[in-house]
N, C-alpha and C. Protein backbone atom coordinates (compact mmCIF):
# COMPACT_ATOMS: atom_id res chain seq x y z
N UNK A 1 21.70 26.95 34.53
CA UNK A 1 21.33 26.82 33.13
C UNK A 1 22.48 27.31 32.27
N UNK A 2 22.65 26.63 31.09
CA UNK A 2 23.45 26.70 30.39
C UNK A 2 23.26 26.36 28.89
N UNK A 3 24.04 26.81 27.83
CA UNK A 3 24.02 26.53 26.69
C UNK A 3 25.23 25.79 26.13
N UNK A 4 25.21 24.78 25.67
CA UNK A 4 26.25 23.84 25.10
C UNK A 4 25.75 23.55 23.73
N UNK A 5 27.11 23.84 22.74
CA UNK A 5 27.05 23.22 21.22
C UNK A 5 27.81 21.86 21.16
N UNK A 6 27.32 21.59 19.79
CA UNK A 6 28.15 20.12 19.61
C UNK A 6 29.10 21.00 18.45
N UNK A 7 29.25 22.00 18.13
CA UNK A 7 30.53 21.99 17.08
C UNK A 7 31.08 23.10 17.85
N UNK A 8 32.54 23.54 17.30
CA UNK A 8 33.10 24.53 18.57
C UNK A 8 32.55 25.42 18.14
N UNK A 9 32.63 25.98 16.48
CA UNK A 9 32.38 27.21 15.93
C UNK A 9 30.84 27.22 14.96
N UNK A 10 30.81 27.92 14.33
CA UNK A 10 29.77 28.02 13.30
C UNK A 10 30.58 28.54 12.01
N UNK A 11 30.00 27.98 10.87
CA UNK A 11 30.11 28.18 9.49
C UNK A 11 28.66 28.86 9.11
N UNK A 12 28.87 29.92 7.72
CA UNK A 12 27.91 30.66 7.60
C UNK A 12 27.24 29.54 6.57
N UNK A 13 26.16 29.46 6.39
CA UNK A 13 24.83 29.03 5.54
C UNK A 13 25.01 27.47 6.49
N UNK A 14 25.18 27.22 7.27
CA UNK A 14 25.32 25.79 7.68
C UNK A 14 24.64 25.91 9.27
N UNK A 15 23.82 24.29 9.30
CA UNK A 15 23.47 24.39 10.74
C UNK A 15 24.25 24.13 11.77
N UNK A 16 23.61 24.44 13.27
CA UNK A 16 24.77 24.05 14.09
C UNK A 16 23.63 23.51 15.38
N UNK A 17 24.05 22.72 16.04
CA UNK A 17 23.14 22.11 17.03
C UNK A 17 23.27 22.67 18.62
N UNK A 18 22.51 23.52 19.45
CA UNK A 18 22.65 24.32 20.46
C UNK A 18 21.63 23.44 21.62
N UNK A 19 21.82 23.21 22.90
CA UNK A 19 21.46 22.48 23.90
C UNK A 19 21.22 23.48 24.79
N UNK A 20 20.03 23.69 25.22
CA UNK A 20 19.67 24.27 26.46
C UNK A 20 20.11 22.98 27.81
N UNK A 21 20.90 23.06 29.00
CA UNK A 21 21.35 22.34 29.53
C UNK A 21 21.03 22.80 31.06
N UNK A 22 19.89 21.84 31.70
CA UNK A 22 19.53 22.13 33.12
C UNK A 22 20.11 21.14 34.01
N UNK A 23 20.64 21.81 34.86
CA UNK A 23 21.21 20.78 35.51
C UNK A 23 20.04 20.69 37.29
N UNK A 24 19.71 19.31 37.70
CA UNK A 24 19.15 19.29 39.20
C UNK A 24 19.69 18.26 39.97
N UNK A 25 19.01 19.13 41.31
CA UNK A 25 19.94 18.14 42.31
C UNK A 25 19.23 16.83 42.34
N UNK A 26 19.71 16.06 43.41
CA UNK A 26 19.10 14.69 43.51
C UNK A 26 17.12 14.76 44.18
N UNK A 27 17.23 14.09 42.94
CA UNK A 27 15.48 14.15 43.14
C UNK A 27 14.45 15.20 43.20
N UNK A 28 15.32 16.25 42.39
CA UNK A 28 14.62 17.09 41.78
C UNK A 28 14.31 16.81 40.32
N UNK A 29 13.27 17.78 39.72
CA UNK A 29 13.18 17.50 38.40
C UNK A 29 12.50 18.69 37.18
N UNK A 30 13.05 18.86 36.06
CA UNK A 30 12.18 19.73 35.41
C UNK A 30 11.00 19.08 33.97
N UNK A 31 10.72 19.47 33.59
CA UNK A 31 9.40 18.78 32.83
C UNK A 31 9.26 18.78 31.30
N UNK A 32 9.10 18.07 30.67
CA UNK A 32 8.85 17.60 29.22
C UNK A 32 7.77 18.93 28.54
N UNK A 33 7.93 18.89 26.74
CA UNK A 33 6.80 20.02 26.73
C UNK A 33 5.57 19.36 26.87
N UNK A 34 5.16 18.23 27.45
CA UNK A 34 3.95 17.85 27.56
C UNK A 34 4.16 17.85 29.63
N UNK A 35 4.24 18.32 30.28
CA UNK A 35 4.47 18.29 31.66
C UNK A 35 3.88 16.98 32.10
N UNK A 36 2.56 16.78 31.97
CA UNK A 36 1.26 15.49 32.51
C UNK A 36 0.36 16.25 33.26
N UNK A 37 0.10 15.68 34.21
CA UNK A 37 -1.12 16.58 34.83
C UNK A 37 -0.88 17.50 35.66
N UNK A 38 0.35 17.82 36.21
CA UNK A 38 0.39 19.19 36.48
C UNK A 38 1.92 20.00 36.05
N UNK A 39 2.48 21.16 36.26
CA UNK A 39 3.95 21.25 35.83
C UNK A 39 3.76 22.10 34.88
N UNK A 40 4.79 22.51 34.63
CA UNK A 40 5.11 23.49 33.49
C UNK A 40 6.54 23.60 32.78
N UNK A 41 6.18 23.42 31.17
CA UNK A 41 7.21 22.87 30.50
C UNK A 41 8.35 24.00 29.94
N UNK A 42 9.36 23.48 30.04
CA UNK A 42 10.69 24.78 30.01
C UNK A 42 10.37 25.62 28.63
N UNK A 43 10.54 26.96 28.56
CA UNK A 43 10.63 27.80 27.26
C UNK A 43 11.87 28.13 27.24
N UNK A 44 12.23 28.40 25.95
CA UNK A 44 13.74 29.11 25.17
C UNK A 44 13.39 30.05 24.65
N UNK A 45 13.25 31.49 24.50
CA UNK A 45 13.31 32.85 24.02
C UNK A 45 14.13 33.22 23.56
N UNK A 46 14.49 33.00 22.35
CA UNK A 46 16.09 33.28 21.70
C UNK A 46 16.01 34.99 21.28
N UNK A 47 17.28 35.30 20.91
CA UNK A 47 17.36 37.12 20.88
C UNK A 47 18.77 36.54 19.87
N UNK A 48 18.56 36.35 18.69
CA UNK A 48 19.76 36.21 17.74
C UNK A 48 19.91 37.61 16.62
N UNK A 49 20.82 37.32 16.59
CA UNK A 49 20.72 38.32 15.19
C UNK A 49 20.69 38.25 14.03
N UNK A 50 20.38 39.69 13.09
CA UNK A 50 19.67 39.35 11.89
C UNK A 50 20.61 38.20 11.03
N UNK A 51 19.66 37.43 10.04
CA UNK A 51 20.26 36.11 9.03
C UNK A 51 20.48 35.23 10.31
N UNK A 52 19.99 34.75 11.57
CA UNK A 52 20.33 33.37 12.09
C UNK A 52 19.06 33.05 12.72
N UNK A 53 18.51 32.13 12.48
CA UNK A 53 16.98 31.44 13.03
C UNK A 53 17.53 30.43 14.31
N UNK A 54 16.88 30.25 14.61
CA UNK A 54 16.44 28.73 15.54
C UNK A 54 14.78 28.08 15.23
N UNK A 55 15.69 26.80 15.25
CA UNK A 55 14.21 26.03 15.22
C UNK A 55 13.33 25.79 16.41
N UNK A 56 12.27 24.95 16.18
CA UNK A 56 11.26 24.48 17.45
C UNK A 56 12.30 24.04 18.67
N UNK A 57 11.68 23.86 19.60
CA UNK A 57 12.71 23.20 20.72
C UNK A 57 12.62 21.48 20.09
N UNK A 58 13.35 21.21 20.49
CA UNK A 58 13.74 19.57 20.18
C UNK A 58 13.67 18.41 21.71
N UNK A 59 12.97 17.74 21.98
CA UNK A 59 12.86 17.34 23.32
C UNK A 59 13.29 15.84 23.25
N UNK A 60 14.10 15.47 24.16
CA UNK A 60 14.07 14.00 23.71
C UNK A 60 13.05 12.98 24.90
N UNK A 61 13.15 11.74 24.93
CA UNK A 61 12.17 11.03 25.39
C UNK A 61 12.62 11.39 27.13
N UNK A 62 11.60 11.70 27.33
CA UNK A 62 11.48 11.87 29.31
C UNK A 62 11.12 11.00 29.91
N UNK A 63 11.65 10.65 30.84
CA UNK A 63 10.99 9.80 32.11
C UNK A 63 9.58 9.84 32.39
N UNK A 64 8.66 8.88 33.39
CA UNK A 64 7.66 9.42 33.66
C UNK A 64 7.73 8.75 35.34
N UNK A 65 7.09 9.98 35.78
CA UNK A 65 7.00 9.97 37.75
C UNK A 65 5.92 10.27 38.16
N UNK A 66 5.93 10.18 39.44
CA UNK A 66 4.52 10.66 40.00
C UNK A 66 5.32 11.96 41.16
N UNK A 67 4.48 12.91 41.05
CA UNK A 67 4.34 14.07 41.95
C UNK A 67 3.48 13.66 42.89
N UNK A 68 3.66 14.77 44.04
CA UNK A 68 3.29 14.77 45.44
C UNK A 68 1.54 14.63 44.87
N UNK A 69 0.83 13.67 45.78
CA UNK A 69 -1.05 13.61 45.26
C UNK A 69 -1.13 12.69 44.20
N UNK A 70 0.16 11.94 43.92
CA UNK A 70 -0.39 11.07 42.87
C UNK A 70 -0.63 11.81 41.56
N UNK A 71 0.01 12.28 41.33
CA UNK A 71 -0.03 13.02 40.03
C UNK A 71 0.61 12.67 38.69
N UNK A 72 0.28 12.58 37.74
CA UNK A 72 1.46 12.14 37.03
C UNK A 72 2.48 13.18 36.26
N UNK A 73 3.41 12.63 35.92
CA UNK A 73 3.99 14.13 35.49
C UNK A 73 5.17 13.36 34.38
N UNK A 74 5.72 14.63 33.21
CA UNK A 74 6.64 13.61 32.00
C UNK A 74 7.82 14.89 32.41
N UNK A 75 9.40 14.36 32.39
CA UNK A 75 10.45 15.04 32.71
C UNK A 75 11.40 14.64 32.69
N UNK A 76 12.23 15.06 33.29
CA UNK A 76 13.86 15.06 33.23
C UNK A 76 14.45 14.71 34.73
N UNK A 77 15.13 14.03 35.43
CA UNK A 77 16.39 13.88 35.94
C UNK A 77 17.11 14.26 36.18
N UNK A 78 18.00 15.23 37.52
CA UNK A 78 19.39 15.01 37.27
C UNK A 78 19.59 16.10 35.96
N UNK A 79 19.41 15.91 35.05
CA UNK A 79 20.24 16.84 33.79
C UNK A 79 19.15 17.08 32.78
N UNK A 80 18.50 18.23 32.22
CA UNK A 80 17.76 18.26 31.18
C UNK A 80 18.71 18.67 30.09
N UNK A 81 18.76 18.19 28.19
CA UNK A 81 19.27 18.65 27.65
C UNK A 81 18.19 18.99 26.25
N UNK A 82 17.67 20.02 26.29
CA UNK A 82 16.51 20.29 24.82
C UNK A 82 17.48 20.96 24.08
N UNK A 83 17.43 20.33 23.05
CA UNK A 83 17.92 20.62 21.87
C UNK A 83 17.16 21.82 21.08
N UNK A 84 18.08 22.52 20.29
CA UNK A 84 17.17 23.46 18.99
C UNK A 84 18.58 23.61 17.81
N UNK A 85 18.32 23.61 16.67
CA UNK A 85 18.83 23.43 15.26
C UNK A 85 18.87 25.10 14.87
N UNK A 86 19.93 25.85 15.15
CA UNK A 86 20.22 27.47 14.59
C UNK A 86 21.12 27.33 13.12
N UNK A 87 20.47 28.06 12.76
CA UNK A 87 20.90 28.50 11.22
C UNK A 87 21.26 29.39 10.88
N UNK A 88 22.60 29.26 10.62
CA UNK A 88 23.27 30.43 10.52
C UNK A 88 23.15 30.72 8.79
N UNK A 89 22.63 32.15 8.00
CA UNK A 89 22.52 32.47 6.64
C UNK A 89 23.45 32.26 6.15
N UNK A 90 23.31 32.20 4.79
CA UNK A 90 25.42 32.18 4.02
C UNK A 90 25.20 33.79 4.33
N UNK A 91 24.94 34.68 4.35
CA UNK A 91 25.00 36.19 4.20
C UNK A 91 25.64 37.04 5.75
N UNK A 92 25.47 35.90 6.44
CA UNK A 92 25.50 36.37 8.01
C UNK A 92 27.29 36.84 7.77
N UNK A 93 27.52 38.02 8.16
CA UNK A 93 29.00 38.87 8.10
C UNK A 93 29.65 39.14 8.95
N UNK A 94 29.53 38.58 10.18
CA UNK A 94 30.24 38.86 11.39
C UNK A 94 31.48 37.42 11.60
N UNK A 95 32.49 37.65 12.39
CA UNK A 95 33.26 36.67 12.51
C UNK A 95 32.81 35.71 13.92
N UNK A 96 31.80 36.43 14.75
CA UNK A 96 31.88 35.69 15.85
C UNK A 96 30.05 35.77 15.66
N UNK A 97 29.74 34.97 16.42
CA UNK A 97 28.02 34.57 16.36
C UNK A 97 27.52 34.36 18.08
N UNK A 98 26.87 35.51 18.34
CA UNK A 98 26.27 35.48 20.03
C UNK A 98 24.74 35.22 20.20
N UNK A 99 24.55 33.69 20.31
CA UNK A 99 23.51 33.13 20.91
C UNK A 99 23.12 33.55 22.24
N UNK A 100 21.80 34.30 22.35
CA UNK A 100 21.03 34.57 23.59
C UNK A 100 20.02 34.40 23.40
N UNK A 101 19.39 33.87 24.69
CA UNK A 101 18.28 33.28 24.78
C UNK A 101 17.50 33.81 26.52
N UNK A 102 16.69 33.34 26.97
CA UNK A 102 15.96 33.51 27.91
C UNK A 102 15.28 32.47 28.01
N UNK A 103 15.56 31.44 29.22
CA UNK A 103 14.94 30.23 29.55
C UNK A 103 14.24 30.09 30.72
N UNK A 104 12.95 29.62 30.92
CA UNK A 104 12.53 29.84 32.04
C UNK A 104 11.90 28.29 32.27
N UNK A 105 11.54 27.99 33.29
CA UNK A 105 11.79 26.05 33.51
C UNK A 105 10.65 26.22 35.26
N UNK A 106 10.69 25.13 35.34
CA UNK A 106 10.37 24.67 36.68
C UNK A 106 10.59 23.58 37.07
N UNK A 107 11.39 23.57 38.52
CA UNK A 107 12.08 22.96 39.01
C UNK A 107 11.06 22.17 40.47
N UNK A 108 11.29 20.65 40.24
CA UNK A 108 9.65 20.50 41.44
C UNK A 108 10.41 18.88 41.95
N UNK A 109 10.24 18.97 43.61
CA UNK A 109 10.62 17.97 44.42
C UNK A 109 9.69 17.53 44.84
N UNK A 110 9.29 17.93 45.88
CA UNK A 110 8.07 17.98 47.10
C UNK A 110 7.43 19.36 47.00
N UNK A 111 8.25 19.95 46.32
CA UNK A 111 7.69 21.61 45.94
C UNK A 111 8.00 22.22 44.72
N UNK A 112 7.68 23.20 44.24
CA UNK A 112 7.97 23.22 42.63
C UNK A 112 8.52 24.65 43.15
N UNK A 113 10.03 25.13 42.11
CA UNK A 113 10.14 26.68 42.53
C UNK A 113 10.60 26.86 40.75
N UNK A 114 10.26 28.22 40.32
CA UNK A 114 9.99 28.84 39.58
C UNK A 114 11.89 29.19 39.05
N UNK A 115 12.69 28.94 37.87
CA UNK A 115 13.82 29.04 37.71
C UNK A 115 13.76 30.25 36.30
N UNK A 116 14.15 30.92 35.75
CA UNK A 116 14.62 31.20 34.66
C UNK A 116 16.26 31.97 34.54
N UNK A 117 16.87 32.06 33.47
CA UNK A 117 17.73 32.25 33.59
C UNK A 117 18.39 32.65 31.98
N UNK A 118 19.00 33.88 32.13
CA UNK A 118 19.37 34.40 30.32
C UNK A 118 20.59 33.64 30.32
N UNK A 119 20.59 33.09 28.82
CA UNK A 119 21.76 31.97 28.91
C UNK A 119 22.57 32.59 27.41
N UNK A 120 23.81 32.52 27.49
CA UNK A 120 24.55 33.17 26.17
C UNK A 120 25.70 32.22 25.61
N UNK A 121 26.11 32.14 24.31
CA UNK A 121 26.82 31.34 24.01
C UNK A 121 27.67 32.34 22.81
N UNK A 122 28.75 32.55 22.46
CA UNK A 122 29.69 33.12 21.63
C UNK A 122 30.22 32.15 21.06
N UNK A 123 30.18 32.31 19.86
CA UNK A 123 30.98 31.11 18.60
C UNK A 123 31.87 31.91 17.93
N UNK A 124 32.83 31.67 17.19
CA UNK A 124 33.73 32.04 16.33
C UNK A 124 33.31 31.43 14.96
N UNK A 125 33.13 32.17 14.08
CA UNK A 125 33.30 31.37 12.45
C UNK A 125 34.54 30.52 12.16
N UNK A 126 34.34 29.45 12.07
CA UNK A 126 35.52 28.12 11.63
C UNK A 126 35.00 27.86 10.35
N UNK A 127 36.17 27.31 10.00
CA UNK A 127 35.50 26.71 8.57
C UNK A 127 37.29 25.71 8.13
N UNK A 128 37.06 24.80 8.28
CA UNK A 128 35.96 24.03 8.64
C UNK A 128 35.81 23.85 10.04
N UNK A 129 34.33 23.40 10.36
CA UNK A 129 33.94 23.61 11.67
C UNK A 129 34.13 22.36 12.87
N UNK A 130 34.79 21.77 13.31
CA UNK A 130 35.01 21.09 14.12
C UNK A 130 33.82 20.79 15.19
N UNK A 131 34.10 19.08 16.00
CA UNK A 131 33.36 19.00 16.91
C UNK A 131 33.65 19.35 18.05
N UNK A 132 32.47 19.75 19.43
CA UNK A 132 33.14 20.24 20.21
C UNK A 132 33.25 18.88 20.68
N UNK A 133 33.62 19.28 22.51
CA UNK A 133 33.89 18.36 23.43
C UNK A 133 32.34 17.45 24.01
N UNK A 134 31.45 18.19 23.63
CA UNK A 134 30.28 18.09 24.08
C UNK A 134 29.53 17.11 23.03
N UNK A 135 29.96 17.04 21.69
CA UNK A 135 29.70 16.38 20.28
C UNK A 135 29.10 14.80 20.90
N UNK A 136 29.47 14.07 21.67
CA UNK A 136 29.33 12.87 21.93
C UNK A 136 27.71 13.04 22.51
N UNK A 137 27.67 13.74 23.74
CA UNK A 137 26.49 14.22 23.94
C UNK A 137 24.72 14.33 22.94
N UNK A 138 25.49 15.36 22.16
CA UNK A 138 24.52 15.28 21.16
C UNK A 138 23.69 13.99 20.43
N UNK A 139 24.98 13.14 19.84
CA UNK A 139 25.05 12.06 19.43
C UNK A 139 24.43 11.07 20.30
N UNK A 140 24.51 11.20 21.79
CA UNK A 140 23.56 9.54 22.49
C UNK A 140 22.27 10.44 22.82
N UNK A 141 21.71 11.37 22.62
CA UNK A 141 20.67 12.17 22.58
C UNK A 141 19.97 12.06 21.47
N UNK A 142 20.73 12.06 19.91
CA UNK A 142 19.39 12.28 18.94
C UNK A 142 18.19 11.49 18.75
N UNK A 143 18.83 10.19 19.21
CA UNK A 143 17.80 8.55 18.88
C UNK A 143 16.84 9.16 19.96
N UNK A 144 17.03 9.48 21.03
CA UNK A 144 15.45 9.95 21.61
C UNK A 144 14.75 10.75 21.55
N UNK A 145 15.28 11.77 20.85
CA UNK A 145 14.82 13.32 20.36
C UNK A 145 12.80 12.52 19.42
N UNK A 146 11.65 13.17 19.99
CA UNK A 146 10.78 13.23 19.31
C UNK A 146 10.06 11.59 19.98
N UNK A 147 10.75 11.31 20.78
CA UNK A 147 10.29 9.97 22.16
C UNK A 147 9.43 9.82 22.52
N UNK A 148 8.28 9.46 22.64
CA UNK A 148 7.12 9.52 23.84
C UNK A 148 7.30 9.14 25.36
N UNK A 149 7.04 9.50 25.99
CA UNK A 149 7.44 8.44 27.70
C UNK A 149 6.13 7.12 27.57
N UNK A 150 6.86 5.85 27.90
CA UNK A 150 5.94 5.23 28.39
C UNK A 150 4.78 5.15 28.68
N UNK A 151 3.69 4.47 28.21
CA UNK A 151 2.32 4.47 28.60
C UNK A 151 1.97 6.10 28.22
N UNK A 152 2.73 6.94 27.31
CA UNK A 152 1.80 8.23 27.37
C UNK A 152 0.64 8.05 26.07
N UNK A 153 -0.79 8.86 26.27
CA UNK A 153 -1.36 8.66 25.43
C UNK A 153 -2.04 9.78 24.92
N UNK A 154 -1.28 11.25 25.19
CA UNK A 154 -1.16 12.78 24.66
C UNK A 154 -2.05 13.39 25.50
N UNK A 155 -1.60 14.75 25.03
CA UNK A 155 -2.36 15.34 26.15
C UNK A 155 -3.58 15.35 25.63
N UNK A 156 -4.72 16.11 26.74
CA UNK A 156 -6.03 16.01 26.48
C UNK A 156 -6.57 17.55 25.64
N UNK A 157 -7.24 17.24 24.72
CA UNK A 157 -7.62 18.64 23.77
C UNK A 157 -8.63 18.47 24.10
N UNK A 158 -9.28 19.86 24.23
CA UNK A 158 -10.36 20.15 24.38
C UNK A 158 -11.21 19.44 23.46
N UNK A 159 -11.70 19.34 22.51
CA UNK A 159 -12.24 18.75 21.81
C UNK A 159 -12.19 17.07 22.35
N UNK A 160 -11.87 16.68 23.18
CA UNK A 160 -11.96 15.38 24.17
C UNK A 160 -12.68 15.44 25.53
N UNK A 161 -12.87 16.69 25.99
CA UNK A 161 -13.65 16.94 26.86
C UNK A 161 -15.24 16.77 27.33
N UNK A 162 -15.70 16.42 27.27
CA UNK A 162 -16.88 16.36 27.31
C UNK A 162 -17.84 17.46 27.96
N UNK A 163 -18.54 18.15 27.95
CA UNK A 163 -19.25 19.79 28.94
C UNK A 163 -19.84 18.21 30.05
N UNK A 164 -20.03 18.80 30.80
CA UNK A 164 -21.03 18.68 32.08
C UNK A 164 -21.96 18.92 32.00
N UNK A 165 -23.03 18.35 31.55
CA UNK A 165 -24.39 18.34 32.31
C UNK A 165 -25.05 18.89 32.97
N UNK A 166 -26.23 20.20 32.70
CA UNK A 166 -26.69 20.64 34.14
C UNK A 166 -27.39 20.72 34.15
N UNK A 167 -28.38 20.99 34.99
CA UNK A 167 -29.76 20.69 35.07
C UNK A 167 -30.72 21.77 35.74
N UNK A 168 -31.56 22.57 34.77
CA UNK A 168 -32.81 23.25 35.42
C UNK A 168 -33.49 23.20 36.16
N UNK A 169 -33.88 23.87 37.24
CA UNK A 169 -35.12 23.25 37.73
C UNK A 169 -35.91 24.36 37.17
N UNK A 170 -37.14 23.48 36.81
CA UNK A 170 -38.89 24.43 36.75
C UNK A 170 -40.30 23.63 37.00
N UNK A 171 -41.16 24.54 36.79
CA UNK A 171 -42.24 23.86 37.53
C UNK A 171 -43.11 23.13 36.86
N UNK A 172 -43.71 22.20 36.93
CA UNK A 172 -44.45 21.08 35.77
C UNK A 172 -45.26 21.96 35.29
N UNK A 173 -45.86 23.11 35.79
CA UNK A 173 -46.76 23.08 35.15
C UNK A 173 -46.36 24.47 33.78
N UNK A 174 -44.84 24.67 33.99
CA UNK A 174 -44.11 25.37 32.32
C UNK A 174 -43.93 24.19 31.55
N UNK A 175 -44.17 23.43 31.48
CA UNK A 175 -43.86 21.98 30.63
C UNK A 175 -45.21 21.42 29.63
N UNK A 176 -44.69 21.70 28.29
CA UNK A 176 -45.96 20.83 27.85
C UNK A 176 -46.13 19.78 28.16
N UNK A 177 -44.89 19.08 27.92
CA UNK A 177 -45.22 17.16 28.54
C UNK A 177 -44.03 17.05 28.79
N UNK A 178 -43.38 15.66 29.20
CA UNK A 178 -42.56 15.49 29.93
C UNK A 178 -41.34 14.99 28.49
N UNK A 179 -42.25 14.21 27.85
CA UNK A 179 -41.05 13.54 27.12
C UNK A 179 -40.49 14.63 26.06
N UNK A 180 -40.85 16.03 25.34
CA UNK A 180 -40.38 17.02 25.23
C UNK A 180 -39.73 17.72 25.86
N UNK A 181 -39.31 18.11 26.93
CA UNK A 181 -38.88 18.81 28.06
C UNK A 181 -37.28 18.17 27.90
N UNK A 182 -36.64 18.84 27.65
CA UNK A 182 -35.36 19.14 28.33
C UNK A 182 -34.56 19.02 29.70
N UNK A 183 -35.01 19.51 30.83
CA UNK A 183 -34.73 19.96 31.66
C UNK A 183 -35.65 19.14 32.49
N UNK A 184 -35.09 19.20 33.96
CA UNK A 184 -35.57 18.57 34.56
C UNK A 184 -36.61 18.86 35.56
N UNK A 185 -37.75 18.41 36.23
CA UNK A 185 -38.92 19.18 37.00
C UNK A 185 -38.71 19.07 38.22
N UNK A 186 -38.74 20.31 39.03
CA UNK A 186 -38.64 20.46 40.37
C UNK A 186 -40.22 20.32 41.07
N UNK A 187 -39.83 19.29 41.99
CA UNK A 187 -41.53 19.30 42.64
C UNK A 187 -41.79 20.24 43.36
N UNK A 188 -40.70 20.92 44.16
CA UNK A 188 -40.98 21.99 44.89
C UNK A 188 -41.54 22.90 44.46
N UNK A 189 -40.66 23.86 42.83
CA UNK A 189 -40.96 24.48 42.40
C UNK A 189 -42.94 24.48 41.73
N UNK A 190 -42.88 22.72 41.52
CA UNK A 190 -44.21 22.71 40.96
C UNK A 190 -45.25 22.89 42.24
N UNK A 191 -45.51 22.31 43.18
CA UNK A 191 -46.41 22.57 44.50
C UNK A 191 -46.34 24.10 44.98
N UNK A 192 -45.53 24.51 44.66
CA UNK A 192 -45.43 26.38 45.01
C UNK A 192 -46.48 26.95 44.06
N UNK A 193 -46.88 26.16 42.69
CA UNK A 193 -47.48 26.96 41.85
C UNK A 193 -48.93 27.28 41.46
């Protein structure tokens, strides 16, 4: 895990674009913030200092696969790159700017293993601020940033769930009548009574 910018340095009151960057082997994979039905989607824990924010994570459009059981699952390839938008204050007074973060991910083949990793990045104040080497990157990334995968149709909220059904037993003869009754009548329970 790694952190890559698209500009070399940072300018104060101006944004700058920062890439959380996972790299996997062949036919491994890590997961979208919507995972699918099973998986767990990468976090960024930033630790900046005072006058510099980061935004939401930024995800661009993921693949979609099936996991071991037929599962479905939304992710990454080969290379994950989530984006986040840091803002540096005009007030911020230091000459150099140290991005840290804490990323934690999961990594899943035929088996899923548990990755995190503190990732740091040091900038210098430029002005003006140049692109880095990585700038191109950014650029064939933004058009998918905010993507859906294929055939997705969101995750499921509770409020989509439906409860389950369950069913009482008691004995006919606690029942005024049947078509009032709720619940359903056990004959057993009723011949016991």
């Amino acid at each position: 895990a790694s952190h890559i910018c698209d500009t070399k340095g940072f300018s104060r009151g101006q944004a700058l674009s920062v890439a959380l960057r996972l790299g996997q082997a062949y036919g491994w994979h890590t997961y979208w913030q919507d995972p699918g039905d099973a998986g767990l989607a990468t976090t960024v824990d930033w630790d900046l200092p005072k006058g510099v924010q980061a935004g939401p994570l930024l995800w661009p459009q993921p693949i979609v696969f099936r996991d071991p059981g037929g599962l479905v699952g939304y992710g990454y390839l080969h290379q994950a790159l989530i984006l986040t938008e840091i803002r540096v204050g005009k007030d911020y007074a230091s000459d150099r700017l140290a991005l840290k973060a804490q990323a934690n991910w999961l990594v899943c083949k035929d088996v899923c293993i548990p990755g995190d990793a503190g990732v740091s990045l040091v900038l210098a104040r430029q002005n003006p601020n140049p692109l880095s080497a990585n700038a191109n990157q950014f650029a064939a990334l933004r058009p998918r940033l905010g993507q859906v995968p294929s055939g997705y149709k969101g995750p499921v909220k509770a409020a989509q769930v439906q409860p389950t059904p369950s069913l009482t037993r008691v004995a006919a003869n606690q029942l005024d009548s049947f078509e009032s009754a709720p619940q359903a009548v056990d004959p057993a329970a009723a011949a016991a009574s």
